[in-house]
Protein backbone atom coordinates (compact mmCIF):
# COMPACT_ATOMS: atom_id res chain seq x y z
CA UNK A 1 0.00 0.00 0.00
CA UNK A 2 0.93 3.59 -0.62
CA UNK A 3 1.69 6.20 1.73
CA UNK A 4 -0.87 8.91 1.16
CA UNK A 5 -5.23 8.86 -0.33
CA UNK A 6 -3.74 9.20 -4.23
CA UNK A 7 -1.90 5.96 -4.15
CA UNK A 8 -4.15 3.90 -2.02
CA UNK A 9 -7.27 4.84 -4.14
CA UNK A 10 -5.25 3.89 -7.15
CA UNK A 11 -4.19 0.51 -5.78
CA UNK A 12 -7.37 -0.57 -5.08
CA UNK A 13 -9.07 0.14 -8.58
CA UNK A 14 -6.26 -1.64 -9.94
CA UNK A 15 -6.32 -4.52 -7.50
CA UNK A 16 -10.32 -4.59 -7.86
CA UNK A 17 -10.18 -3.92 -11.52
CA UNK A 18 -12.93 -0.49 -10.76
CA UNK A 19 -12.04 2.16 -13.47
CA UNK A 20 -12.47 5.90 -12.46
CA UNK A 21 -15.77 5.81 -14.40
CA UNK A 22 -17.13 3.01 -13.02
CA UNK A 23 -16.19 4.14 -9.37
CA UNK A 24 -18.03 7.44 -10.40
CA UNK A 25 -21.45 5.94 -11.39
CA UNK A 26 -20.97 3.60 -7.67
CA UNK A 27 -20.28 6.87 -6.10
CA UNK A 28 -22.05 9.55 -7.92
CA UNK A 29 -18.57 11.60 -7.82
CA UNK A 30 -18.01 13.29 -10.89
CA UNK A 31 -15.19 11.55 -12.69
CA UNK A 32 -13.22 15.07 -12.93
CA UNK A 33 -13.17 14.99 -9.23
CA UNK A 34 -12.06 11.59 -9.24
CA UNK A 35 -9.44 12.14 -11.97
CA UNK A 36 -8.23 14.61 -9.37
CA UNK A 37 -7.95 12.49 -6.32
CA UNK A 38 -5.52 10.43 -8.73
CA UNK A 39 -3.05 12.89 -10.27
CA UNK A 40 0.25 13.55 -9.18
CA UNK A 41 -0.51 16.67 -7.76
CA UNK A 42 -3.70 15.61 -6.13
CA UNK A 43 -6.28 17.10 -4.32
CA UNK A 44 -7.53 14.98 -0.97
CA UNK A 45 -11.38 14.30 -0.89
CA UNK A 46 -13.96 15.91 1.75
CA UNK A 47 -14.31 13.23 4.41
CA UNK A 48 -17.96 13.24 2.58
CA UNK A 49 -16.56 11.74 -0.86
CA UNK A 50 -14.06 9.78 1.06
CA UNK A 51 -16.71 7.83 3.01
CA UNK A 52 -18.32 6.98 -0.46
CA UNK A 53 -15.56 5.64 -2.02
CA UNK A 54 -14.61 3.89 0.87
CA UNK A 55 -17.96 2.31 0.94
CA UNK A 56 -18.15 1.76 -2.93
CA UNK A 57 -14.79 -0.23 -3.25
CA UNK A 58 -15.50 -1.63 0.54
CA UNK A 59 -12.98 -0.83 2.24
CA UNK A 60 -12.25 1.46 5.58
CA UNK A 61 -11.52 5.20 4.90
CA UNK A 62 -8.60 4.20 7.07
CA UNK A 63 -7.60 2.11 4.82
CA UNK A 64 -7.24 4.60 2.17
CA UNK A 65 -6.06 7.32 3.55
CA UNK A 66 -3.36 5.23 5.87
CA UNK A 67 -2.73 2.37 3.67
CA UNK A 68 -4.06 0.33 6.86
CA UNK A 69 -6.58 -1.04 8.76
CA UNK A 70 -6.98 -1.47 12.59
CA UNK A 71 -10.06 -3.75 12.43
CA UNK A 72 -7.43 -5.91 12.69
CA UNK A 73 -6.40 -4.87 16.18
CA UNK A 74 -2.97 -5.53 17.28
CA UNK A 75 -2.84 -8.33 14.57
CA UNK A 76 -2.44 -5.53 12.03
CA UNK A 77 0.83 -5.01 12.62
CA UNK A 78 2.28 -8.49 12.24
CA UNK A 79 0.47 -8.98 9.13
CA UNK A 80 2.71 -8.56 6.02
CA UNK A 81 1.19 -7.12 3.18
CA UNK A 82 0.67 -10.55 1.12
CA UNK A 83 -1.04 -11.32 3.90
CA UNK A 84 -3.60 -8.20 4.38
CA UNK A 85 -4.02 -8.57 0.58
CA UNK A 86 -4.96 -12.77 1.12
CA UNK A 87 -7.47 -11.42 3.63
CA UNK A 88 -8.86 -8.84 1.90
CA UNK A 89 -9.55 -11.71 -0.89
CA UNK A 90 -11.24 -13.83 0.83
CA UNK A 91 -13.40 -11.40 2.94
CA UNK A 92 -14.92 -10.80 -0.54
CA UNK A 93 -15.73 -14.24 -1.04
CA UNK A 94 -19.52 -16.75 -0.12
CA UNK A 95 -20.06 -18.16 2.59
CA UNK A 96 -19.79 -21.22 0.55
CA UNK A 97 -16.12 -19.94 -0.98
CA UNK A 98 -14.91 -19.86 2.40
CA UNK A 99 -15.66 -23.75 3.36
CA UNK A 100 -13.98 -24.51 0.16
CA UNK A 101 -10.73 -22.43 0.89
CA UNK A 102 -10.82 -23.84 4.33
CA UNK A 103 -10.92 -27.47 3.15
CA UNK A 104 -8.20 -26.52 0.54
CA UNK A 105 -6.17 -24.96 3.61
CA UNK A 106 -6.87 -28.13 5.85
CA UNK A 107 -4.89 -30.27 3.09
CA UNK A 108 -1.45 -28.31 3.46
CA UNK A 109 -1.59 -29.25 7.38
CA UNK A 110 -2.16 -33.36 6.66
């Protein structure tokens, strides 16, 4: 994860595969507003627009604007981020995904 809102936002369309216009019909943020959240030279959102993109891509504001997440607690810390990524995976997945990736799991411990 990045260090600031810009490069967080942008990590997560990528890693979601959201384009800018897509995120601005979820969001109902004008895509010029969005384009300049992402620029180099970017402009950080009103807590107002961050809360909706937060909520559209489903993820914390922390989490954007920090590059972290405490709803982890103290585990947060430990976690590398292969590991935060793994878990952000799967907390996207069924009910019914998760049993599978737990019997999968189950097999690498005989």
């Amino acid at each position: 994860m990045g260090t600031n809102f810009r490069e967080n936002l942008r990590s997560e369309l990528d890693f979601q595969g959201i384009a800018v216009k897509e995120l601005s019909a979820k969001t109902k943020i004008p895509v010029a507003t969005l384009d300049c959240y992402l620029r180099t030279r970017s402009t950080e959102p009103s807590a107002e627009n961050a809360v909706k993109i937060a909520r559209a891509l489903r993820v914390s504001v922390e989490y954007l604007v920090l590059g972290e997440d405490t709803k982890y607690g103290s585990q947060q810390k430990t976690l590398n981020r292969d590991m935060q990524e793994i878990i952000r995976w799967i907390e996207k997945f069924t009910p019914e995904q998760h049993k599978a990736i737990l019997r999968l799991l189950t097999t690498f411990n005989g």
